[in-house]
Protein backbone atom coordinates (compact mmCIF):
# COMPACT_ATOMS: atom_id res chain seq x y z
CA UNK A 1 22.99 -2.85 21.88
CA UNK A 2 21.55 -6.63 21.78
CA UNK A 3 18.25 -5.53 22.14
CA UNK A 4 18.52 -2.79 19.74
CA UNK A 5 19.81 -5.31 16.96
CA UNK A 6 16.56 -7.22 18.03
CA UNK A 7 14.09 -5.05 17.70
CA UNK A 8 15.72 -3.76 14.29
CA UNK A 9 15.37 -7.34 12.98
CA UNK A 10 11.95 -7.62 14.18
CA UNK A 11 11.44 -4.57 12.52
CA UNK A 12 12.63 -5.50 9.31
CA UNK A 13 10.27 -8.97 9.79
CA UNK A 14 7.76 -6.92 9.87
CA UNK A 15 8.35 -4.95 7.23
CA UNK A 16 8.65 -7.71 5.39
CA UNK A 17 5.48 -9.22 6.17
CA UNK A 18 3.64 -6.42 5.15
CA UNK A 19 5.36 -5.52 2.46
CA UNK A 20 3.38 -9.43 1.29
CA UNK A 21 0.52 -8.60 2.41
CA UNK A 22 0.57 -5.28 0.92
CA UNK A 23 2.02 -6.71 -2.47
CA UNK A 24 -0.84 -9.36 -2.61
CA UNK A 25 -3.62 -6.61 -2.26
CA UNK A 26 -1.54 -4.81 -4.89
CA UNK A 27 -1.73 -7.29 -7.46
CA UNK A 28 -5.55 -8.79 -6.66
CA UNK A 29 -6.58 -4.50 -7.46
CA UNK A 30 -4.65 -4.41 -10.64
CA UNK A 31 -6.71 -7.86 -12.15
CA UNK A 32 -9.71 -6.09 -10.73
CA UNK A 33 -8.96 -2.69 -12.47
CA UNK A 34 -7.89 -4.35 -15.79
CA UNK A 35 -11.28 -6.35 -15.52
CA UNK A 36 -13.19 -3.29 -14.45
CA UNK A 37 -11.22 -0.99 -17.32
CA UNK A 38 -12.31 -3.85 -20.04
CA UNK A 39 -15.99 -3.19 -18.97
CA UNK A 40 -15.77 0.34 -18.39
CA UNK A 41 -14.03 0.74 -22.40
CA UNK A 42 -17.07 -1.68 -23.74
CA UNK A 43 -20.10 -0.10 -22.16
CA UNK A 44 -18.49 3.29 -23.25
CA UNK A 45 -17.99 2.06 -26.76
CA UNK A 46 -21.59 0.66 -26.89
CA UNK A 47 -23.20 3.95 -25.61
CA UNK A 48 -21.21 5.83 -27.90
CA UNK A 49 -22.75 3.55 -30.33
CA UNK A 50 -26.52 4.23 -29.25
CA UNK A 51 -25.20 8.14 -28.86
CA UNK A 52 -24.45 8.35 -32.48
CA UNK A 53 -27.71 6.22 -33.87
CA UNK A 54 -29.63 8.92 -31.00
CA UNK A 55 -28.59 11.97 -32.89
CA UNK A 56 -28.62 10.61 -36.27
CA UNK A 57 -32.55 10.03 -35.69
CA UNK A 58 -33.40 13.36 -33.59
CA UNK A 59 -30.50 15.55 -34.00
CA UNK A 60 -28.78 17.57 -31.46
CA UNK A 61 -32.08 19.13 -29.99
CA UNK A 62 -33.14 15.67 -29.22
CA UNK A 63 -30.03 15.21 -26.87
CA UNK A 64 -30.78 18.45 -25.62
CA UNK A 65 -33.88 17.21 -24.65
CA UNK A 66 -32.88 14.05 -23.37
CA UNK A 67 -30.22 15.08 -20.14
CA UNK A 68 -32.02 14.86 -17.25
CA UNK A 69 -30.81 18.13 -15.06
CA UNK A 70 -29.81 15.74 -12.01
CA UNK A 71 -26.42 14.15 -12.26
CA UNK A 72 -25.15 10.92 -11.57
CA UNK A 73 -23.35 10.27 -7.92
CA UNK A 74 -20.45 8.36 -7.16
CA UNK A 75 -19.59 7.13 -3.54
CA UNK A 76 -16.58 5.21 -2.33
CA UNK A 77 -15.90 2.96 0.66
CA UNK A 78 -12.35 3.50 1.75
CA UNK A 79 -10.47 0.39 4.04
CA UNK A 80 -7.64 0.51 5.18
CA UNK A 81 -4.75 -2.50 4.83
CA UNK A 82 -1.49 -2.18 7.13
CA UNK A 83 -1.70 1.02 7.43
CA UNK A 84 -2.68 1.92 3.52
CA UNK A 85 -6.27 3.91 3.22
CA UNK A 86 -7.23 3.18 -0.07
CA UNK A 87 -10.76 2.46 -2.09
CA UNK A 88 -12.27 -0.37 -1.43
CA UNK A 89 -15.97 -0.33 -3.34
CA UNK A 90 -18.31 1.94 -4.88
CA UNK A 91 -21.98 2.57 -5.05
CA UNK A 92 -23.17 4.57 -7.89
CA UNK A 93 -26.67 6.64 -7.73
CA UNK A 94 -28.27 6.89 -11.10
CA UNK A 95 -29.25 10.48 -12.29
CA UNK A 96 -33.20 10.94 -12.23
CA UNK A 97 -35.16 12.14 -14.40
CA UNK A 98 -38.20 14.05 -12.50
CA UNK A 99 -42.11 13.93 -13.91
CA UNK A 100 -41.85 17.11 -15.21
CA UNK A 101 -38.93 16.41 -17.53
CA UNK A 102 -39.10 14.97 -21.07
CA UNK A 103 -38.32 11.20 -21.62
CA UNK A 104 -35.69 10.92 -24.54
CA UNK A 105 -37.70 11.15 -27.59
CA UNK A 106 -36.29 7.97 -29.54
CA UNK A 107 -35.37 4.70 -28.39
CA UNK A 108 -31.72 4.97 -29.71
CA UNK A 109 -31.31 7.69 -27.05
CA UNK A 110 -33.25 5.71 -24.33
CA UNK A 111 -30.55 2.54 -24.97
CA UNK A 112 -27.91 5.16 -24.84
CA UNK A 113 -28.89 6.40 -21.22
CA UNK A 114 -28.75 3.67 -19.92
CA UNK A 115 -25.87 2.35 -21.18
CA UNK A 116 -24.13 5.24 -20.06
CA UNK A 117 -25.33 4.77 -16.98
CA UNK A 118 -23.86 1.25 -16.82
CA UNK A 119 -20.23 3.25 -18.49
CA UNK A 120 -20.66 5.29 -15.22
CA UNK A 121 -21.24 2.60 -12.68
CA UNK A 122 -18.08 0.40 -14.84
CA UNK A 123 -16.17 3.99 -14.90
CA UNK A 124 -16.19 3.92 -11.09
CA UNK A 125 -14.95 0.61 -10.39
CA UNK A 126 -12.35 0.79 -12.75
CA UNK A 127 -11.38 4.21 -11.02
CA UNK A 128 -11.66 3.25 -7.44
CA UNK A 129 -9.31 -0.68 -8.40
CA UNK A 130 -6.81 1.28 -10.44
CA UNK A 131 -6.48 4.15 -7.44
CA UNK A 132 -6.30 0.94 -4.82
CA UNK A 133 -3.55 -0.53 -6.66
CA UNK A 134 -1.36 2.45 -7.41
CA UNK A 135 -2.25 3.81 -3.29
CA UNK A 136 -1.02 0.24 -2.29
CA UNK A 137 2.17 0.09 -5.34
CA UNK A 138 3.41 3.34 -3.37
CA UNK A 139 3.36 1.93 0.00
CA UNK A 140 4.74 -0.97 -1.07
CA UNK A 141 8.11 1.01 -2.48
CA UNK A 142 8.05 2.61 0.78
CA UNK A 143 8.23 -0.26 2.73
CA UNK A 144 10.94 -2.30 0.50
CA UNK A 145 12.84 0.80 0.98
CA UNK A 146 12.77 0.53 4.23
CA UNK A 147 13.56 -2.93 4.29
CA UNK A 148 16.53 -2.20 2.46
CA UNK A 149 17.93 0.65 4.77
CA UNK A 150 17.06 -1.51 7.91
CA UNK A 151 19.02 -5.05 5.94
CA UNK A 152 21.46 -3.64 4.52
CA UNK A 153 22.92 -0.38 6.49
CA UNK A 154 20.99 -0.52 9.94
CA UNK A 155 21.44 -4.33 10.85
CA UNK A 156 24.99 -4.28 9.37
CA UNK A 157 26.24 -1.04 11.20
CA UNK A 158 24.32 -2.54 14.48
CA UNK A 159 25.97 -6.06 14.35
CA UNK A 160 29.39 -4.30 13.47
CA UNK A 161 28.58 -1.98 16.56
CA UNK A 162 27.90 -5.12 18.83
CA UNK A 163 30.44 -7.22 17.80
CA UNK A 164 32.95 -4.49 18.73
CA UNK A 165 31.27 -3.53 21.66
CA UNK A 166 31.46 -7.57 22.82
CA UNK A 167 35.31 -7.55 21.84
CA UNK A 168 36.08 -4.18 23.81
CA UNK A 169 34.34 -6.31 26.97
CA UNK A 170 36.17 -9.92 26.21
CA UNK A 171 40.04 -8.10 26.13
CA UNK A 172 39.02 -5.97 29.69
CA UNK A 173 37.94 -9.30 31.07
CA UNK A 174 40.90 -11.11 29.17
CA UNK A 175 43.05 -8.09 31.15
CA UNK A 176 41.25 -8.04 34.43
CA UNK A 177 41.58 -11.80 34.61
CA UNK A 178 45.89 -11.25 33.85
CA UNK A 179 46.24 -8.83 36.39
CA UNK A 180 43.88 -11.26 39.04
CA UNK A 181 46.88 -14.13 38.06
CA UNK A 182 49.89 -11.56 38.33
CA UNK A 183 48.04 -10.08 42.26
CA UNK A 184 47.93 -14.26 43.16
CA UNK A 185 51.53 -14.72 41.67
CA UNK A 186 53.16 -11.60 43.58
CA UNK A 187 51.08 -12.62 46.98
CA UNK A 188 52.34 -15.81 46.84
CA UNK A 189 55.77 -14.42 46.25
CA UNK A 190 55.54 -11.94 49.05
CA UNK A 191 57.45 -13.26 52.86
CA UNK A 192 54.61 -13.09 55.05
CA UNK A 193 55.34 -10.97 58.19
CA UNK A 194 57.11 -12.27 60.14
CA UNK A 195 58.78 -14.71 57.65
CA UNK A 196 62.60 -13.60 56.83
CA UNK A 197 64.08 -15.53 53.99
């Protein structure tokens, strides 16, 4: 019973520590993701901007044009923190345009590649901080629930268990040690043979 009251409190130490540890990460993603989401919102807004000025000066055909036909590639580097798998970086791999395709055909449209490309690359960090911090906000509920359940029913019901259990042993040796005195008392009383009084 002892030990399992130990290892329960470990347990909950444990818990505990993590649930710091995992807290910390928590809050170091969600300053990363609001920094991230601040870039990712300008570098939208500003090839949106060179978008607009793009088509204004060569119309949709010249957008057409424009889109190379390979696509941009994301990759993410997962780690993994007490137990919680979660992003950790990304790399992003421009689209590329090949020989045979046409470069955009105004400069408006060239600015807006690549600031979309730069949207993209802020996108992806914003995306893979804001996933970290809502993959490590989860675990962390987990584990203060299970904190709770271990401090405030587990622990409780184990001590109450133990004490009892200690209690049931101190009155048997309370009674043993009684019935040891009343044995001694009624020897002593007893004639020994041989002895008449």
């Amino acid at each position: 019973m002892r030990r399992a009251l130990a290892t329960a409190e470990r347990g909950a130490d444990l818990l505990e520590r993590k649930l710091r540890l995992v807290l910390d990460r928590e809050r170091s993603a969600r300053r990363a993701a609001a920094g991230a989401g601040r870039m990712w919102r300008e570098r939208l807004a500003e090839a949106d901007t060179w978008l607009v000025r793009g088509v204004l000066l060569g119309g949709e055909r010249a957008l057409t044009q424009a889109v190379p036909a390979d696509r941009a590639r994301v990759e993410v580097r997962w780690a993994v923190l007490m137990g919680v798998r979660h992003p950790a970086a990304v790399s992003c791999t421009d689209a590329v345009r090949t020989a045979r395709e046409p470069a955009p055909p105004n400069t408006a449209l060239v600015l807006a590649e690549s600031a979309y490309r730069a949207a993209v690359r802020a996108g992806a960090e914003y995306a893979a901080h804001h996933a970290a911090a809502e993959l490590l906000a989860a675990e962390a509920e987990r584990t203060r629930r299970r904190v709770r359940a271990l401090r405030r029913h587990w622990i409780p019901r184990l001590r109450h268990e133990l004490a009892a259990v200690e209690l049931a042993l101190e009155e048997s040796e309370h009674e043993e040690a009684v019935r040891r005195r009343w044995a001694a008392s009624q020897g002593a009383q007893r004639p020994r043979h041989g002895e008449h009084s």
